[in-house]
C-alpha atoms as a PDB file:
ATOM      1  CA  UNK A   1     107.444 104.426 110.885  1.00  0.00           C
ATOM      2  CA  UNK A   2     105.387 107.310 111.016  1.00  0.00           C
ATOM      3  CA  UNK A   3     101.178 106.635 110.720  1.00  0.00           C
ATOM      4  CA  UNK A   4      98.814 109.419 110.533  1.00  0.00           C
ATOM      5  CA  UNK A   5      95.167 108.660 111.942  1.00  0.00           C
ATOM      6  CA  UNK A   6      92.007 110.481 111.341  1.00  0.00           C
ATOM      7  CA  UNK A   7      89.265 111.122 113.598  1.00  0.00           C
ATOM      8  CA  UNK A   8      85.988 112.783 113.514  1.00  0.00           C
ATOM      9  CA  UNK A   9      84.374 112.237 109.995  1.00  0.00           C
ATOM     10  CA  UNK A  10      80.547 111.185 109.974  1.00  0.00           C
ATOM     11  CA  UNK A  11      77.212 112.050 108.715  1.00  0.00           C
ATOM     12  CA  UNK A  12      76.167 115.778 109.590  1.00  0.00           C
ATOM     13  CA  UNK A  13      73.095 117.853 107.727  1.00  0.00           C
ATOM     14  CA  UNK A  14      73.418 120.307 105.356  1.00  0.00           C
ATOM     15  CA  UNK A  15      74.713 123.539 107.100  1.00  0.00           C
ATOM     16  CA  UNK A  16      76.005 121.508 110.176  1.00  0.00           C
ATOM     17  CA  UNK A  17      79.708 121.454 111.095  1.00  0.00           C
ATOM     18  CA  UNK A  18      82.591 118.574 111.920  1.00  0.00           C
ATOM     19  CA  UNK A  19      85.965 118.858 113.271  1.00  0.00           C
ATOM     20  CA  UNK A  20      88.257 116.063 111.785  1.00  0.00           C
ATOM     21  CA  UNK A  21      91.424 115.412 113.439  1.00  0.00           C
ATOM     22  CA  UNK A  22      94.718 114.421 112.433  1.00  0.00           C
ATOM     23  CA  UNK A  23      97.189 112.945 114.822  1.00  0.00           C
ATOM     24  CA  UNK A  24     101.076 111.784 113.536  1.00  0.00           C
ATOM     25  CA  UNK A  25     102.797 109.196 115.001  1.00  0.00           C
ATOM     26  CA  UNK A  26     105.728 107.392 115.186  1.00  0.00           C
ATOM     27  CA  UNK A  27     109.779 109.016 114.768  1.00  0.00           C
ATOM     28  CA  UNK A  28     109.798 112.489 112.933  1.00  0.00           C
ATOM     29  CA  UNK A  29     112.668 114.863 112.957  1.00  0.00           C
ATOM     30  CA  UNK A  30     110.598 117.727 111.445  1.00  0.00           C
ATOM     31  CA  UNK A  31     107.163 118.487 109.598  1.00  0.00           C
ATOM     32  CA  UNK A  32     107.758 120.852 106.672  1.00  0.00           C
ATOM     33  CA  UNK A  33     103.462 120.977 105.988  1.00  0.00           C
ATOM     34  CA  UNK A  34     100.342 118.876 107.091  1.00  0.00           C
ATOM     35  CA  UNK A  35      97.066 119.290 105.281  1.00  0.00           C
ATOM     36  CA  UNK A  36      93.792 117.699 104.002  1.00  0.00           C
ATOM     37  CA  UNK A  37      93.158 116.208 100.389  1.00  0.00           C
ATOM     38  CA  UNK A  38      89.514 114.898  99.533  1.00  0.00           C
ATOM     39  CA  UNK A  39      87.842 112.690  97.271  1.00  0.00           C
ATOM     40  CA  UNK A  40      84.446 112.338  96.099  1.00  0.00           C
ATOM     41  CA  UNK A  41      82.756 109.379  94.140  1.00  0.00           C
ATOM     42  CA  UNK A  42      83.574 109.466  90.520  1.00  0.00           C
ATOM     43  CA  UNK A  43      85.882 112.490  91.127  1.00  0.00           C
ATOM     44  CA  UNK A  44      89.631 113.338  91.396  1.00  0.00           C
ATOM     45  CA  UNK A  45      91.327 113.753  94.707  1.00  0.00           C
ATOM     46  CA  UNK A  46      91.502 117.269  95.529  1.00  0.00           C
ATOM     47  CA  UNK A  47      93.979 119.210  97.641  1.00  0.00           C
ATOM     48  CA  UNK A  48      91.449 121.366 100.705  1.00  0.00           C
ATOM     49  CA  UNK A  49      93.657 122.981 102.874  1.00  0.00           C
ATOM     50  CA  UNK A  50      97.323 122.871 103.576  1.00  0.00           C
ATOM     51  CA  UNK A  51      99.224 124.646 106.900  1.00  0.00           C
ATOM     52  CA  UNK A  52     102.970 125.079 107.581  1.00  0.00           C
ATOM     53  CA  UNK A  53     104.408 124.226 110.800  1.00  0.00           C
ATOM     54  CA  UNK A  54     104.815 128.161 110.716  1.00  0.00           C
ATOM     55  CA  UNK A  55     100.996 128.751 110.766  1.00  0.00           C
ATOM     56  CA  UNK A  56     100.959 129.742 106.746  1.00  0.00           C
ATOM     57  CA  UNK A  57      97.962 128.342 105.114  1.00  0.00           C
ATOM     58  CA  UNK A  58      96.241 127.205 102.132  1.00  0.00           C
ATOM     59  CA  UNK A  59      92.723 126.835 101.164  1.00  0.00           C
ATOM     60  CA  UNK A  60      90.772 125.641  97.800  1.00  0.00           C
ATOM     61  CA  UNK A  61      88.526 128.157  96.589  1.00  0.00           C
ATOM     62  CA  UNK A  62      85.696 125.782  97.462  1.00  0.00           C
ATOM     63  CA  UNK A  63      86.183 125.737 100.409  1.00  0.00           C
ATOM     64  CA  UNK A  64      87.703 129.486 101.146  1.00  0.00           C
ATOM     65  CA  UNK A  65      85.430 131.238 103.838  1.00  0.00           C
ATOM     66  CA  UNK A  66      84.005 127.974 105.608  1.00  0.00           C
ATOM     67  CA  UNK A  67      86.755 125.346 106.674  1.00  0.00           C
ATOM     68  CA  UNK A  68      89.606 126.116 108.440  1.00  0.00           C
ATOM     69  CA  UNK A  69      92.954 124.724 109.167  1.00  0.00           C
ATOM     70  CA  UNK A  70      94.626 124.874 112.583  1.00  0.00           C
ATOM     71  CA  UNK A  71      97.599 122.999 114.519  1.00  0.00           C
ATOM     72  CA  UNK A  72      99.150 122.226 117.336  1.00  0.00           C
ATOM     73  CA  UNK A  73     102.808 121.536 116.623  1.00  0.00           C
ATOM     74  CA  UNK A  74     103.353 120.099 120.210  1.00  0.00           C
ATOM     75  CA  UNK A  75     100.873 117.155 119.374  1.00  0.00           C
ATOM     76  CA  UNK A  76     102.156 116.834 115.800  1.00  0.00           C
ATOM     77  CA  UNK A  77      98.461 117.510 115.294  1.00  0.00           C
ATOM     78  CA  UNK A  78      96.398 118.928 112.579  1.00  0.00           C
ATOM     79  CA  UNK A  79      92.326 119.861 112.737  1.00  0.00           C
ATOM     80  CA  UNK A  80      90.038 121.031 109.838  1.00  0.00           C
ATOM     81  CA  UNK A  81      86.783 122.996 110.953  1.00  0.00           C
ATOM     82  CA  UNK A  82      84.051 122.315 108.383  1.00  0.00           C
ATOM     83  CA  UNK A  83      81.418 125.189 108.888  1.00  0.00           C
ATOM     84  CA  UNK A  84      78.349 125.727 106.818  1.00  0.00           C
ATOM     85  CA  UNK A  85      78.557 121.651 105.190  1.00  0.00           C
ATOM     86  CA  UNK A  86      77.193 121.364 101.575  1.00  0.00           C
ATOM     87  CA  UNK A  87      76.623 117.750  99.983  1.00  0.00           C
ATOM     88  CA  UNK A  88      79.219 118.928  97.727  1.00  0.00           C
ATOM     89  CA  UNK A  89      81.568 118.728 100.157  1.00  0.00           C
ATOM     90  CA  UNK A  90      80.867 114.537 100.942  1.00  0.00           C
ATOM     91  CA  UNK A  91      84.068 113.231  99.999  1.00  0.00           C
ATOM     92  CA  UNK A  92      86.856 110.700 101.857  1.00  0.00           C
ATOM     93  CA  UNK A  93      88.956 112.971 103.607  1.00  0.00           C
ATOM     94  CA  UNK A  94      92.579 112.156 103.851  1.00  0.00           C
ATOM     95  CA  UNK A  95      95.270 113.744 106.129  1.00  0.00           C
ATOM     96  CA  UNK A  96      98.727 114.341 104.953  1.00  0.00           C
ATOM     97  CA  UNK A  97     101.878 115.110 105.808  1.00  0.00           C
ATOM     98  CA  UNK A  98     105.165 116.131 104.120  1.00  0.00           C
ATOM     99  CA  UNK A  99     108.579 116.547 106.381  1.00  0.00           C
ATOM    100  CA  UNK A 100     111.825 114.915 106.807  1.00  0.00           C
ATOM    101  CA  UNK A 101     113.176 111.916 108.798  1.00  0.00           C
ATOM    102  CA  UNK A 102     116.417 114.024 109.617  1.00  0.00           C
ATOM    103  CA  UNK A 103     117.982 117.255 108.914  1.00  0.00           C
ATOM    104  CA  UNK A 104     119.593 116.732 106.022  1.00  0.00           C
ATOM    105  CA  UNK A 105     116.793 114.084 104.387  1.00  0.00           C
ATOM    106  CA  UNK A 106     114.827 115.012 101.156  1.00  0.00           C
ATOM    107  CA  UNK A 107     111.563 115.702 102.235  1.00  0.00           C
ATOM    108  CA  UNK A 108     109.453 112.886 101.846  1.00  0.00           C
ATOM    109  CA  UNK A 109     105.319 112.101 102.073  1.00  0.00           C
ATOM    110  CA  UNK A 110     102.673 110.100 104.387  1.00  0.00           C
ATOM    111  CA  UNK A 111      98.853 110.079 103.924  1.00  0.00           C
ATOM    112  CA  UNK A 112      96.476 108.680 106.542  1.00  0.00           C
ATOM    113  CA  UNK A 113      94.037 106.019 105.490  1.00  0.00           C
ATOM    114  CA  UNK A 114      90.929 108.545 105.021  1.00  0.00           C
ATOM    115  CA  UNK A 115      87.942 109.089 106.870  1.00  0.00           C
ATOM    116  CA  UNK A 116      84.608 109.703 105.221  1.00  0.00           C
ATOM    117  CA  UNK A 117      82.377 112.675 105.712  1.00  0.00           C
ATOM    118  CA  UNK A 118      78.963 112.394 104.657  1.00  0.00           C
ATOM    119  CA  UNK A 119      76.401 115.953 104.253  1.00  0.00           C
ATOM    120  CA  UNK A 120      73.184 115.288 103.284  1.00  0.00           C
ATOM    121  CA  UNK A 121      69.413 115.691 104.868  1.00  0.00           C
END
C-alpha cells in the first residue's frame, strides 16, 4: 500500500510564504511524476505543479514565477515553495503521485488526503 501524507499547510498573510511537504510511503518500484493539484471552494480541482523523478517540471500559469517544485528522490519526497501568497491561492492542496508497482506494471495513481492552505489578512 502506498499513502502519501502532507505536511505544512496553514494560515499565512497575504505576501507570506509556506513550504508543504509530501512524503510517500509504503512499497514502490518506481515514481514516473509527483506533483500538487488544488481546490478552492466552489471551484474545480486544478493541476499546480508537476516534477519528474528526472527534475522536469510543470507549473500553472497562476502560479508560474512564485511556487516552486523540488524533490528529493532518496526520501520519495516532494516540496512546493509558495512565495508571494495571494487569497487566490487558498485552496485544499493535494499531493500526488503517478508510478508503477513493478517494471513492467501500467502506471497507476495515488493522491494524499489534502491539506488546506489558508491566505488572507
Amino acid at each position: 500500500q502506498v499513502q502519501l501524507v502532507e505536511s505544512g499547510g496553514g494560515w499565512v498573510q497575504p505576501g507570506g510564504s509556506l513550504r508543504l511537504s509530501c512524503a510517500v510511503s509504503g512499497m514502490i518500484f518506481s515514481i514516473n511524476t509527483m506533483g500538487w493539484h488544488r481546490q478552492a471552494p466552489g471551484k474545480n480541482r486544478e493541476l499546480v505543479a508537476t516534477i519528474t523523478m528526472g527534475g522536469s517540471t510543470n507549473y500553472a500559469d497562476s502560479v508560474k514565477g512564485r511556487f516552486t517544485i523540488s524533490r528529493d528522490n532518496a526520501k520519495n519526497t516532494v516540496y512546493l515553495q509558495m512565495n508571494s501568497l495571494k487569497p487566490e491561492d487558498t485552496a485544499v492542496y493535494y499531493c500526488n503521485l503517478v508510478g508503477r508497482a513493478t517494471i513492467v506494471s501500467p502506471l497507476y495513481e495515488h493522491w494524499g488526503q489534502g491539506t488546506q492552505v489558508t491566505v488572507s489578512s
